[in-house]
N, C-alpha and C. Protein backbone atom coordinates (compact mmCIF):
# COMPACT_ATOMS: atom_id res chain seq x y z
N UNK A 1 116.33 79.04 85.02
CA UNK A 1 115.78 80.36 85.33
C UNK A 1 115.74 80.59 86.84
N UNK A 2 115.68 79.45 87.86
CA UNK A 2 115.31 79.60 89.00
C UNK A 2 116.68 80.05 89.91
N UNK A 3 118.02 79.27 89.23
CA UNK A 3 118.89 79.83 89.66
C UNK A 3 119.33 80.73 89.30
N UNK A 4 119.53 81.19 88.08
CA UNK A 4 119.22 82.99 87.50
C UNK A 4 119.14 84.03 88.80
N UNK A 5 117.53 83.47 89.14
CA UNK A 5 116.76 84.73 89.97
C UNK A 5 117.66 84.31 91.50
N UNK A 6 117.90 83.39 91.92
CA UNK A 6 118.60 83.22 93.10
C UNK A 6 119.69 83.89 92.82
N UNK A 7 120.24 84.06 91.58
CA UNK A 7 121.68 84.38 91.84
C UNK A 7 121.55 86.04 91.73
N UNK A 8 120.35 86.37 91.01
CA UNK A 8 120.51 87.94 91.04
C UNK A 8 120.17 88.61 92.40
N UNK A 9 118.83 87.70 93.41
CA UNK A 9 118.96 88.39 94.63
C UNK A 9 119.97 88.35 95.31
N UNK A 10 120.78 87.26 94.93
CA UNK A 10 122.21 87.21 95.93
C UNK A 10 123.04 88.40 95.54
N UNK A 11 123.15 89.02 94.20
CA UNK A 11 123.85 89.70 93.66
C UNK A 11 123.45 91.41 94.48
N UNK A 12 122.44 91.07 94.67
CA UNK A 12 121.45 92.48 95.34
C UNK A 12 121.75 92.97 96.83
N UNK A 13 121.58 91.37 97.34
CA UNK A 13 121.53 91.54 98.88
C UNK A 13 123.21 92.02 99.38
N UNK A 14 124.17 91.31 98.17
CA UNK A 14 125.59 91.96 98.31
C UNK A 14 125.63 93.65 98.16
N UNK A 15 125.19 93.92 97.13
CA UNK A 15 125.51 95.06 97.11
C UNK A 15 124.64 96.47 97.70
N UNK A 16 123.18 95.94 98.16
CA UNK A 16 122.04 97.11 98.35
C UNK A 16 122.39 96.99 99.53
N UNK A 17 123.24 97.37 100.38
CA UNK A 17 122.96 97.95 101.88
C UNK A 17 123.52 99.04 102.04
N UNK A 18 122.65 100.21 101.74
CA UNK A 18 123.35 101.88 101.23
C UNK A 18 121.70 102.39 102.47
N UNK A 19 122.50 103.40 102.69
CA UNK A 19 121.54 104.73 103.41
C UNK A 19 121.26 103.70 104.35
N UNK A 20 121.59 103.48 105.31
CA UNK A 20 121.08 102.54 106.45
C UNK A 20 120.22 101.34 106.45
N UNK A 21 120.13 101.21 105.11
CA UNK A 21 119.33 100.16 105.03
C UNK A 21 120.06 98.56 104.53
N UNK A 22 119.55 97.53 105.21
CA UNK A 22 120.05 95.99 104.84
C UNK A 22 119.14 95.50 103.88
N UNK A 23 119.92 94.58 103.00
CA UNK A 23 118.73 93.68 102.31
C UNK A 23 118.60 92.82 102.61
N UNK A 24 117.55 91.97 102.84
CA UNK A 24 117.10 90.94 103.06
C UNK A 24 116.74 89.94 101.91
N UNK A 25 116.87 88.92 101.85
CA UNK A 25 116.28 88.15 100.38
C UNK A 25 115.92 86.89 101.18
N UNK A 26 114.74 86.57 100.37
CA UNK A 26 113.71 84.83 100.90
C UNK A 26 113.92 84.29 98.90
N UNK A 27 114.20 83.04 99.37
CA UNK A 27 113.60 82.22 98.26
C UNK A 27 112.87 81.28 98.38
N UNK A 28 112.51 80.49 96.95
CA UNK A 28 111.18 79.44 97.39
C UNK A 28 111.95 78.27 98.08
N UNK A 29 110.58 78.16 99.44
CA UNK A 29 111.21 77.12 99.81
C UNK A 29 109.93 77.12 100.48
N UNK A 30 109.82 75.59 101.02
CA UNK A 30 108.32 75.21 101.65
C UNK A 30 107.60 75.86 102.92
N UNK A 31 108.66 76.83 103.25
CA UNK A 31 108.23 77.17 104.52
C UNK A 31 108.57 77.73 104.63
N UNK A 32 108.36 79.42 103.45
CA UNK A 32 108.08 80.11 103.34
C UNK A 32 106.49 79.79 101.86
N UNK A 33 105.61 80.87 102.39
CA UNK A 33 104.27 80.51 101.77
C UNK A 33 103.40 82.45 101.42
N UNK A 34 102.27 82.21 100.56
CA UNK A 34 101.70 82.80 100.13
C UNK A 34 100.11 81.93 99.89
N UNK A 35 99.18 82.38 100.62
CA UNK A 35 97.27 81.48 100.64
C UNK A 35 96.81 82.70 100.28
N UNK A 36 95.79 82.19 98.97
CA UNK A 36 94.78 83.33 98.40
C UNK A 36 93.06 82.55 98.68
N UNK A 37 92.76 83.11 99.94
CA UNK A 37 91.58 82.47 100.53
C UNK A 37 89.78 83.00 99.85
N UNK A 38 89.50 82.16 99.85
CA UNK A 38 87.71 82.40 98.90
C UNK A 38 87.23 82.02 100.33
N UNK A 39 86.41 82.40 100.91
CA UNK A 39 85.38 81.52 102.07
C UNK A 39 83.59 82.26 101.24
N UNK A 40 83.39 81.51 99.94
CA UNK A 40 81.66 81.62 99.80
C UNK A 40 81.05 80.85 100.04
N UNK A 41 79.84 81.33 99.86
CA UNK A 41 78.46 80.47 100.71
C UNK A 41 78.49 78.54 100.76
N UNK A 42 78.94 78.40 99.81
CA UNK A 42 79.02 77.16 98.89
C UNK A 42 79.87 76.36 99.42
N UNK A 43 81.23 77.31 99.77
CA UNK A 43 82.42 76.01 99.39
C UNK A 43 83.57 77.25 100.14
N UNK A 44 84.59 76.90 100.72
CA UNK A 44 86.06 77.45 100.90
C UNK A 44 87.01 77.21 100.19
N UNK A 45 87.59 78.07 99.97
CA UNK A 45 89.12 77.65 99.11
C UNK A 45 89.94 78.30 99.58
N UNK A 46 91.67 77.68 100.07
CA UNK A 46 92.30 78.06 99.87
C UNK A 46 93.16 77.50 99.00
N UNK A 47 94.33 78.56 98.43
CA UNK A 47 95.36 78.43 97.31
C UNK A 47 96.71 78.62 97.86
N UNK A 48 97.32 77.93 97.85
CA UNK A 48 98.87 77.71 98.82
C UNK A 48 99.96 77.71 97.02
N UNK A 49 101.09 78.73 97.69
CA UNK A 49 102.25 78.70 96.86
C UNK A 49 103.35 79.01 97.85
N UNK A 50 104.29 77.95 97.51
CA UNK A 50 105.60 78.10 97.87
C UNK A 50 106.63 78.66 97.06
N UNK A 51 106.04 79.51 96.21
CA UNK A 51 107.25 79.66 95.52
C UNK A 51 107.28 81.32 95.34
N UNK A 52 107.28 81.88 96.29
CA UNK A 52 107.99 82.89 96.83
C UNK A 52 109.71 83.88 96.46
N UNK A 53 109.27 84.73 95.76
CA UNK A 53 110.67 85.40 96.20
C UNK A 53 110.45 86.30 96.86
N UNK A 54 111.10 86.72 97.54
CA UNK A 54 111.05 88.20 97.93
C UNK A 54 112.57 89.40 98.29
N UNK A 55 112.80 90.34 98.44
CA UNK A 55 113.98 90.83 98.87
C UNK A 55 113.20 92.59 99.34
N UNK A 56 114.04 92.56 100.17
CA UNK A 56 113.34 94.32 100.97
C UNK A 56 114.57 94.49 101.54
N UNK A 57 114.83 96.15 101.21
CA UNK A 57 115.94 96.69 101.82
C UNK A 57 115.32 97.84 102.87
N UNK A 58 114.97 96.98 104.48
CA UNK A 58 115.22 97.61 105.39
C UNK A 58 116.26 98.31 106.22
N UNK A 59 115.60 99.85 107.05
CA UNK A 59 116.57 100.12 107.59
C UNK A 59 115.92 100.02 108.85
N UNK A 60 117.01 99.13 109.68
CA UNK A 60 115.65 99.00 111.49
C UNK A 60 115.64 99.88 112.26
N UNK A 61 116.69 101.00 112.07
CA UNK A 61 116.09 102.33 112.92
C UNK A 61 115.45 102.63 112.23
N UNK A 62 115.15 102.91 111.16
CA UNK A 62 113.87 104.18 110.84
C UNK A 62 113.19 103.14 109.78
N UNK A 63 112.26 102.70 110.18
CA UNK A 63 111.60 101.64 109.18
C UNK A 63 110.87 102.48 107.83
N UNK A 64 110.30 103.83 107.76
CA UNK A 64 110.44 104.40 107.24
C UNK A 64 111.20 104.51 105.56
N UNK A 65 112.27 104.22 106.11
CA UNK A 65 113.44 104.34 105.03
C UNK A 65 113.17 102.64 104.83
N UNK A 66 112.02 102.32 103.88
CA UNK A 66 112.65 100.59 103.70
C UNK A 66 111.85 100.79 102.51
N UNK A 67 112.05 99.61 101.15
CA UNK A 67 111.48 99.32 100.29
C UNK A 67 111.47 97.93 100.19
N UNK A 68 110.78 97.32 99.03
CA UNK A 68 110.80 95.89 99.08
C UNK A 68 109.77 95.14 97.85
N UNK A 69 109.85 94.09 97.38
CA UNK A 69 109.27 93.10 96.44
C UNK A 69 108.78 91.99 96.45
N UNK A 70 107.87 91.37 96.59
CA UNK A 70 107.56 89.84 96.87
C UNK A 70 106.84 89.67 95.91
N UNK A 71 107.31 88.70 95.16
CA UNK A 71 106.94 88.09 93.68
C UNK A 71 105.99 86.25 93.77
N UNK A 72 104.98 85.91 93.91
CA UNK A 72 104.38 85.08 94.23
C UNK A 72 104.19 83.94 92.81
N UNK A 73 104.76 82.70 92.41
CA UNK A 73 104.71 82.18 90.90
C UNK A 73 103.05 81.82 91.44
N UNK A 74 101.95 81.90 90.48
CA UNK A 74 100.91 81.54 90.42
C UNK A 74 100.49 80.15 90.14
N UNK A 75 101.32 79.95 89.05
CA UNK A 75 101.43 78.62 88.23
C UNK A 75 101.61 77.72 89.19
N UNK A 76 102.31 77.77 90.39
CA UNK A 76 102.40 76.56 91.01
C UNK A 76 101.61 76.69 91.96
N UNK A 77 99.84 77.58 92.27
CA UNK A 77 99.21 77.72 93.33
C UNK A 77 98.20 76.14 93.37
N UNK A 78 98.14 75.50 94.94
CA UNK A 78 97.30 74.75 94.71
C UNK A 78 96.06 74.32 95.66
N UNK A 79 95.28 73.81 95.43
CA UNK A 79 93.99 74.29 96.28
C UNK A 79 93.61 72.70 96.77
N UNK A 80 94.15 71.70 96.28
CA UNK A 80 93.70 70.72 97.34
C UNK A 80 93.41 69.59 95.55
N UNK A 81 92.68 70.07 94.46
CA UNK A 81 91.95 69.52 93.85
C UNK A 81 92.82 70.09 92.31
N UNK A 82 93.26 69.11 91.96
CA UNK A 82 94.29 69.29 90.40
C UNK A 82 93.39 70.02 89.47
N UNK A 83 92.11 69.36 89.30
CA UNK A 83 91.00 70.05 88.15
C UNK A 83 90.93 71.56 88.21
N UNK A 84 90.40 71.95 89.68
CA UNK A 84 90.44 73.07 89.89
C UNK A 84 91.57 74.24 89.88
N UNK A 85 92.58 73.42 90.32
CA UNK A 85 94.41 74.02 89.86
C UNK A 85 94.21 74.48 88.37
N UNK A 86 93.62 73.60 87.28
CA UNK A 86 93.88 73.79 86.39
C UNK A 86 92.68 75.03 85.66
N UNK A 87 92.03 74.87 86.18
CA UNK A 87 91.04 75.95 85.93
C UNK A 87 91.31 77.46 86.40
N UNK A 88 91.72 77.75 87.72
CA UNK A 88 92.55 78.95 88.00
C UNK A 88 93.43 79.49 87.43
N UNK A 89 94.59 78.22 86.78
CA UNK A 89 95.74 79.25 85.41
C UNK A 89 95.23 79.31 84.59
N UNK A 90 93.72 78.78 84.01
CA UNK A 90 93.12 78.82 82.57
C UNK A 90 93.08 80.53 82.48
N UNK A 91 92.71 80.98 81.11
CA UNK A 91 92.62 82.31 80.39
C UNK A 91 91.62 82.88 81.18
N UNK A 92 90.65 82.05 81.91
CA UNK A 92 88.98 82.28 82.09
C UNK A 92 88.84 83.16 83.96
N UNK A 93 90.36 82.56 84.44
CA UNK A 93 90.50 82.64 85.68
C UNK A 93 92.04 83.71 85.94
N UNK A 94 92.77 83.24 86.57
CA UNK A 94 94.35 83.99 86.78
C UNK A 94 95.03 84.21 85.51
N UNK A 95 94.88 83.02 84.61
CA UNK A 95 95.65 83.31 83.12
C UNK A 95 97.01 83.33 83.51
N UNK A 96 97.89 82.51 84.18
CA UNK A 96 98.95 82.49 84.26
C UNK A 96 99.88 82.48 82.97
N UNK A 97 99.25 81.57 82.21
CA UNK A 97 100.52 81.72 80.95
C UNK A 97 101.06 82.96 81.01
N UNK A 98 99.73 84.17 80.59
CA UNK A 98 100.22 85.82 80.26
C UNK A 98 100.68 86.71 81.68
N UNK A 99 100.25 86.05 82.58
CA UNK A 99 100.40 86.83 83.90
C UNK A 99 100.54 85.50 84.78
N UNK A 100 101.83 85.54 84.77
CA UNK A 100 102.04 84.48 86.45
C UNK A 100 102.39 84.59 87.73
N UNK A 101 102.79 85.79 87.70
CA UNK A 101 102.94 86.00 88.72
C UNK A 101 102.00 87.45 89.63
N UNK A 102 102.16 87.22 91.11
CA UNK A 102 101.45 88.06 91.50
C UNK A 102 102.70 88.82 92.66
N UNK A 103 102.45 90.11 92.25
CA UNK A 103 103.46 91.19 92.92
C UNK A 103 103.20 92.26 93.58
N UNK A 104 103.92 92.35 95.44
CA UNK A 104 103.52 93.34 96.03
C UNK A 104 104.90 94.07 96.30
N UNK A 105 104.36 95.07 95.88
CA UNK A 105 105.93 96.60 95.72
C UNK A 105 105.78 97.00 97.02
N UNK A 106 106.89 96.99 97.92
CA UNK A 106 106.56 97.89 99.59
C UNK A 106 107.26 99.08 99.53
N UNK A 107 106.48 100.55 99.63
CA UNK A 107 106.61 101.81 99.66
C UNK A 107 107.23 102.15 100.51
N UNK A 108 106.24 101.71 101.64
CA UNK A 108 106.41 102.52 103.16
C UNK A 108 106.38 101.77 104.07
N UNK A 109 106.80 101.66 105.41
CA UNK A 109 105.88 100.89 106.50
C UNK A 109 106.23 101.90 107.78
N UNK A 110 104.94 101.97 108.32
CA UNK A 110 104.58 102.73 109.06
C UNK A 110 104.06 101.88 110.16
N UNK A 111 103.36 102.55 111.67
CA UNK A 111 103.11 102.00 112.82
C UNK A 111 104.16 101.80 113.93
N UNK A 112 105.41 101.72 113.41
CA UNK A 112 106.26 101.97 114.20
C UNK A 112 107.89 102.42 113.53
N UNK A 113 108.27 103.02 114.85
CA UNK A 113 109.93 103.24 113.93
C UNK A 113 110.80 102.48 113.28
N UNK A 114 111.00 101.55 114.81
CA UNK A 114 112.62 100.80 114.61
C UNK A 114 112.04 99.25 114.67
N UNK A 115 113.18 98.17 114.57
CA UNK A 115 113.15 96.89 115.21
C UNK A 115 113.78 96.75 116.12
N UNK A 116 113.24 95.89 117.05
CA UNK A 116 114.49 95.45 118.21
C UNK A 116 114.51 94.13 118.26
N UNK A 117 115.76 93.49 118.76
CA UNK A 117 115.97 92.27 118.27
C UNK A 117 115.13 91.09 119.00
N UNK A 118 114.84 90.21 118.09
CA UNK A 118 113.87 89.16 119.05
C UNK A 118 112.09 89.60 119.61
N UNK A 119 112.45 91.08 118.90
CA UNK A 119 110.66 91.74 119.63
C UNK A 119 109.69 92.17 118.10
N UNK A 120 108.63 91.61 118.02
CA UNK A 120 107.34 91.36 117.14
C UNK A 120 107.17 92.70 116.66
N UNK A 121 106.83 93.46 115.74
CA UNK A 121 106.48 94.50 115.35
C UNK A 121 105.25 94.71 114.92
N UNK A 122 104.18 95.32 114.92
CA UNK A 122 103.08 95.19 114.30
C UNK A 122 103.37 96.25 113.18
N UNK A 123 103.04 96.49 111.97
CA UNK A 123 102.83 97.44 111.02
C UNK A 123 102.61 97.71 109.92
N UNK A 124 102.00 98.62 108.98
CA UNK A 124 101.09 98.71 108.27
C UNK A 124 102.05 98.87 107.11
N UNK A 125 101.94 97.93 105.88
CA UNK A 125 103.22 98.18 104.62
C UNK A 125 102.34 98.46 103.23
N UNK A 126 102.25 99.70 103.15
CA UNK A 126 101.93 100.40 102.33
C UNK A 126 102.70 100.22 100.95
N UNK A 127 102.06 99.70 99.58
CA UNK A 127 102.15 99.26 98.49
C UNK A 127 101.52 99.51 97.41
N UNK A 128 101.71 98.45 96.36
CA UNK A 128 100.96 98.46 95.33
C UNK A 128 100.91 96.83 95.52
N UNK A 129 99.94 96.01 94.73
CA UNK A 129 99.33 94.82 94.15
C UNK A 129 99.38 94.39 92.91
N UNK A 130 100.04 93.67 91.87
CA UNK A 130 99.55 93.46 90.93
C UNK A 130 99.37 91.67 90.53
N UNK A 131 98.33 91.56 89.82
CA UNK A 131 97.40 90.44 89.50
C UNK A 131 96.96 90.45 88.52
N UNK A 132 97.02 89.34 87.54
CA UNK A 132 96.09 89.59 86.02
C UNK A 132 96.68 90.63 85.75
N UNK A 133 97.60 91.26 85.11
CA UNK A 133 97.96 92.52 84.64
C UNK A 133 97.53 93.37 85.31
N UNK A 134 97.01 93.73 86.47
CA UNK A 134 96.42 94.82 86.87
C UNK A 134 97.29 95.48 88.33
N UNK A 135 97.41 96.92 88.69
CA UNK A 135 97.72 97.28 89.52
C UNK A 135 97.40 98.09 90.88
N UNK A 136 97.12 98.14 91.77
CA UNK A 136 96.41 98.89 92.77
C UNK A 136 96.95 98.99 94.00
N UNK A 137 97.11 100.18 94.69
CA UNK A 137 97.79 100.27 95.52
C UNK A 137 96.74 100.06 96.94
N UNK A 138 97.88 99.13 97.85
CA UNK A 138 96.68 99.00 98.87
C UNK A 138 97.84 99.32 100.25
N UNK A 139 97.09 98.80 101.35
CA UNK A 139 97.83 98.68 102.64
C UNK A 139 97.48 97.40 103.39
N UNK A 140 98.63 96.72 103.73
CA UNK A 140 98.79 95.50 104.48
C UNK A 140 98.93 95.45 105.78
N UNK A 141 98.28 94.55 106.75
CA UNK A 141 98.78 94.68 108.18
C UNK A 141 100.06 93.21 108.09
N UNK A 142 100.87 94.28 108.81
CA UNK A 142 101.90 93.39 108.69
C UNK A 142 102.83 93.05 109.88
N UNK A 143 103.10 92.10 110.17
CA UNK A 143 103.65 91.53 111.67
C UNK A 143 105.82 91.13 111.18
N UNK A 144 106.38 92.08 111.40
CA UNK A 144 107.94 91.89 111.35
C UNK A 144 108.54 91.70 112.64
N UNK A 145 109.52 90.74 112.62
CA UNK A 145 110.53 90.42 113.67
C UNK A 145 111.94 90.13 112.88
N UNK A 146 113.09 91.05 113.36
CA UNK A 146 114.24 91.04 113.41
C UNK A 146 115.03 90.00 114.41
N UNK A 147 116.14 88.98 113.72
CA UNK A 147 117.05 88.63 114.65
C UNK A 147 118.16 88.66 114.40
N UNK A 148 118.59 88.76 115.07
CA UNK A 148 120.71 89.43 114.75
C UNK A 148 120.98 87.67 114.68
N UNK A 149 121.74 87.29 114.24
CA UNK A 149 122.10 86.01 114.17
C UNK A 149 122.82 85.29 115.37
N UNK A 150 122.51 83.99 115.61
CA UNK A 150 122.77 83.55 116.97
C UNK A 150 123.16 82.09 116.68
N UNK A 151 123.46 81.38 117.60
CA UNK A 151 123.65 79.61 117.53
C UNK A 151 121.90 79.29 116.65
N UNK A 152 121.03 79.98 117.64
CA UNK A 152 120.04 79.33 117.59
C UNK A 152 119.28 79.50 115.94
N UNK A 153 119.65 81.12 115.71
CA UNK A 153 118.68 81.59 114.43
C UNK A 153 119.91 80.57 113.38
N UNK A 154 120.87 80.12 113.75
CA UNK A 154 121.97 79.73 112.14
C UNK A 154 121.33 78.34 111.86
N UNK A 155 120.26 77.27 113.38
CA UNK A 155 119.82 76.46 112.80
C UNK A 155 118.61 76.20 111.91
N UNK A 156 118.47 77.68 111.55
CA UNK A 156 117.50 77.85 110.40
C UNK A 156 118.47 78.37 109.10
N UNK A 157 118.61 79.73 109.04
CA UNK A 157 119.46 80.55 107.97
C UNK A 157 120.81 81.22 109.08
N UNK A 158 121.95 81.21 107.85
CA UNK A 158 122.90 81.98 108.07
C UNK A 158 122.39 83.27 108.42
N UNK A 159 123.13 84.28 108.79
CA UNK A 159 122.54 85.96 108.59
C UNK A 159 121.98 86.31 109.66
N UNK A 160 121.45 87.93 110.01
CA UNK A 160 120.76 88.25 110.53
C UNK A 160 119.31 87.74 109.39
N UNK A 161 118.43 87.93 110.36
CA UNK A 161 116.89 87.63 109.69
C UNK A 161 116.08 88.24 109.99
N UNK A 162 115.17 88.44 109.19
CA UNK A 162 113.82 89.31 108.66
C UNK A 162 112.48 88.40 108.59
N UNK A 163 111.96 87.67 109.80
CA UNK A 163 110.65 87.21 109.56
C UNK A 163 109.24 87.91 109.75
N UNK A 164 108.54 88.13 108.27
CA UNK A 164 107.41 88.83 107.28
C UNK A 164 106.19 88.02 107.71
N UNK A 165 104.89 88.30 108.55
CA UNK A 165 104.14 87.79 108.32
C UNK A 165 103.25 89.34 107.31
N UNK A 166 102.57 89.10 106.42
CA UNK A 166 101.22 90.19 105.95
C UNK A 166 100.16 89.26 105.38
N UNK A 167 99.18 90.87 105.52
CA UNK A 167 97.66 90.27 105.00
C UNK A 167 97.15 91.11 104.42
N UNK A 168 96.83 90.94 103.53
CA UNK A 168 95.03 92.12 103.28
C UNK A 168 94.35 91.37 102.36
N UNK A 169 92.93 92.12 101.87
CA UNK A 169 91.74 91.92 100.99
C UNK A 169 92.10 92.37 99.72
N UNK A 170 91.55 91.77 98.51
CA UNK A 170 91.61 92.15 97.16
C UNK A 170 89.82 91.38 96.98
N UNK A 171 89.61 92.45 95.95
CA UNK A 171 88.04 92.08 95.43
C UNK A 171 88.76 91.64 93.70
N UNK A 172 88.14 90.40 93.25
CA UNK A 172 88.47 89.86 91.88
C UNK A 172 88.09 90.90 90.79
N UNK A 173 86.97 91.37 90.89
CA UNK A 173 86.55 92.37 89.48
C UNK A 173 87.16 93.64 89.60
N UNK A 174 88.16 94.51 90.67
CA UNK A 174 88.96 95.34 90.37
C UNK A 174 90.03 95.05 89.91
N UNK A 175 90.43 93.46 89.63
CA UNK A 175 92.07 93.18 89.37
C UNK A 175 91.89 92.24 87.83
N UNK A 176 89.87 92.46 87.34
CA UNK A 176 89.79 92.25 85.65
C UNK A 176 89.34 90.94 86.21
N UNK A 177 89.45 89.94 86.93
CA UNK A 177 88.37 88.50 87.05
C UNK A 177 87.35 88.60 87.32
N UNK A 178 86.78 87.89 86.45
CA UNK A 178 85.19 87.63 86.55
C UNK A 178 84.86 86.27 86.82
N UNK A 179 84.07 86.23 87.65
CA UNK A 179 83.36 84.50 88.59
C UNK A 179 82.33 84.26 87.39
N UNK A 180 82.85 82.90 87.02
CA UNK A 180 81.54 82.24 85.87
C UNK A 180 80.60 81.93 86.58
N UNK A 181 79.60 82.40 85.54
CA UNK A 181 78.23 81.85 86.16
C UNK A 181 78.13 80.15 86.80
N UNK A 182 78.96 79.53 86.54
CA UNK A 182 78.93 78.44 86.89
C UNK A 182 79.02 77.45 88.08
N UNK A 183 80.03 78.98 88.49
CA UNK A 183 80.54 78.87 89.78
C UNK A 183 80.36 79.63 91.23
N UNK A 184 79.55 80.07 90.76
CA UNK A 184 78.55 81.52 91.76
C UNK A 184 78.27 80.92 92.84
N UNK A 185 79.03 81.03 93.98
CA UNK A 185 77.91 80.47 95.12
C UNK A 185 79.41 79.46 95.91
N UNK A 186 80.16 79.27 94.67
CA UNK A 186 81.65 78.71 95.60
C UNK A 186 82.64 79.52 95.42
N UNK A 187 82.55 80.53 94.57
CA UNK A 187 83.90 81.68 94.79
C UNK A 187 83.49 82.66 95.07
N UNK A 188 84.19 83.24 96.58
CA UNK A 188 83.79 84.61 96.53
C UNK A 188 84.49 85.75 95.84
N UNK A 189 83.72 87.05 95.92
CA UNK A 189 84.34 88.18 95.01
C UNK A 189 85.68 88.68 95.83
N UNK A 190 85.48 88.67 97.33
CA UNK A 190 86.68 88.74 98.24
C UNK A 190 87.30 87.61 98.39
N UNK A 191 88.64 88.33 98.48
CA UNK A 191 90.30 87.28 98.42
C UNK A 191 90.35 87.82 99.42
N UNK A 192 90.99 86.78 100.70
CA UNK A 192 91.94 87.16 101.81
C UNK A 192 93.28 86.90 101.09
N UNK A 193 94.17 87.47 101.13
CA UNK A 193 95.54 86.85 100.75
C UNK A 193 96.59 87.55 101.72
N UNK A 194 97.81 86.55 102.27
CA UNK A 194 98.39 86.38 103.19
C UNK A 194 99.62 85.72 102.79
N UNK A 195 100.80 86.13 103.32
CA UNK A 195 102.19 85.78 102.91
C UNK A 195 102.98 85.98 104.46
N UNK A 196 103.81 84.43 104.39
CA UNK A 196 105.01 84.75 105.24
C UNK A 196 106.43 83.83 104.86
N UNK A 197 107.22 84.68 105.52
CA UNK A 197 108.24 84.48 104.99
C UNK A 197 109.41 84.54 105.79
N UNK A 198 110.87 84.12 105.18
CA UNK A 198 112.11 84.68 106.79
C UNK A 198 112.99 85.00 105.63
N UNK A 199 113.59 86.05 105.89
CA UNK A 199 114.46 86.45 104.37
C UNK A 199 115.61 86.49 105.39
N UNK A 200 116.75 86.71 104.63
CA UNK A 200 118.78 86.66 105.61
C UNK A 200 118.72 87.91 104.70
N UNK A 201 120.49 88.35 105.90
CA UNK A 201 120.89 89.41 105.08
C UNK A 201 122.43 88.90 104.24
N UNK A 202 122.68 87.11 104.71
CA UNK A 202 123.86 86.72 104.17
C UNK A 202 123.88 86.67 103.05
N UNK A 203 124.15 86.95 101.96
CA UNK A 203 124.40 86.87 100.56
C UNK A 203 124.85 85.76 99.82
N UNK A 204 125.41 85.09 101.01
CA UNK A 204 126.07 83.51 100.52
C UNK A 204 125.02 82.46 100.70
N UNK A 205 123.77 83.16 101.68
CA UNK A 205 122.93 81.78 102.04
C UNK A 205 121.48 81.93 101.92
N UNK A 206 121.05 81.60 101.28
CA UNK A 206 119.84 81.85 100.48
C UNK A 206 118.51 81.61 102.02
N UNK A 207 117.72 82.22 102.05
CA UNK A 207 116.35 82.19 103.16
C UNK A 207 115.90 80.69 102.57
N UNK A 208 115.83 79.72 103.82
CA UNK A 208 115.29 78.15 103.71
C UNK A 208 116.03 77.69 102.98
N UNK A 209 116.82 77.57 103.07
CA UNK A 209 118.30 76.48 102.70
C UNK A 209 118.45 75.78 103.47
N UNK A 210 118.68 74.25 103.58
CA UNK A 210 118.71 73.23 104.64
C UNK A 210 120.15 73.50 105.27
């Protein structure tokens, strides 16, 4: 299945570069990441997944004109402590069996126009969220840098590249989780959650490929 989905973003990033826009595609790989952070009274948690897809068809003059997908596997999120791993995909918590994954749709991004090469972008990527079956549209602050491909960027990925840092807040009881009484006092109701990533626009070479 895993090469399936590699082979269909490859199939994408070939063919979606229409209306000025490039695609970009990331796959899982260790370094690219996704942390869904708890800091309550009690206890901190974070939840680390590497297993990331993502693909966005930017256009870097008019950022405007861009859309995009980042698909997060849940099932493999982990927090430091196996027990507790296993309690988060339970029915009671994330419920991964029925819902494993967690997905942010990018609409818009706004804050600035264009990219320029090698220079940081700050800007705001306006979406939707979904978690536990549930959907909600939010806004992310989000940090993009473009690089045209060089000696230096090929000793990472082939391609020009697209490195994604974002962030925002999710509250658990708008996305249907409920904190057991059991556990009151080490999970908070606020999630920080945060994703980064470096996606190519080569089609032959997958984002974090050695």
């Amino acid at each position: 299945m895993k090469k399936l989905n590699i082979f269909l973003l490859t199939f994408l990033a070939a063919i979606l570069t229409i209306n000025g826009q490039t695609t970009f595609v990331a796959s899982a790989d260790s370094r690219n990441q996704a942390t869904f952070e708890s800091n309550a009274p009690l206890e901190d948690i974070v939840g680390v997944s590497n297993q990331i897809e993502a693909i966005a068809m930017i256009d870097i003059n008019n950022l405007s004109n861009s859309k995009g997908k980042v698909t997060v596997d849940l099932s493999n999120l982990k927090t430091g402590i196996d027990l507790r791993d296993e309690h988060l995909r339970s029915d009671m918590w994330l419920n991964t069996a029925k819902f494993p994954n967690a997905v942010f749709m990018l609409n818009k991004i706004s804050g600035t126009s264009k990219l320029e090469d090698g220079k940081k972008a700050n800007v705001k990527l306006h979406g939707t969220f979904t978690v536990h079956g549930v959907t909600k549209e939010i806004v992310a602050n989000g940090e993009i840098t473009y690089f045209k491909e060089s000696n230096q960027t090929k000793n990472r990925i082939a391609g020009n590249l697209l490195k994604v840092n974002a962030n925002f807040d999710i509250k658990l009881s708008d996305y249907g989780i409920e904190i057991p009484s059991m556990v009151v006092g080490k999970v908070d109701e606020n999630i920080k959650v945060s994703t980064n990533f470096v996606g190519t626009d080569s089609g032959s070479t997958m984002a974090g490929a050695d």
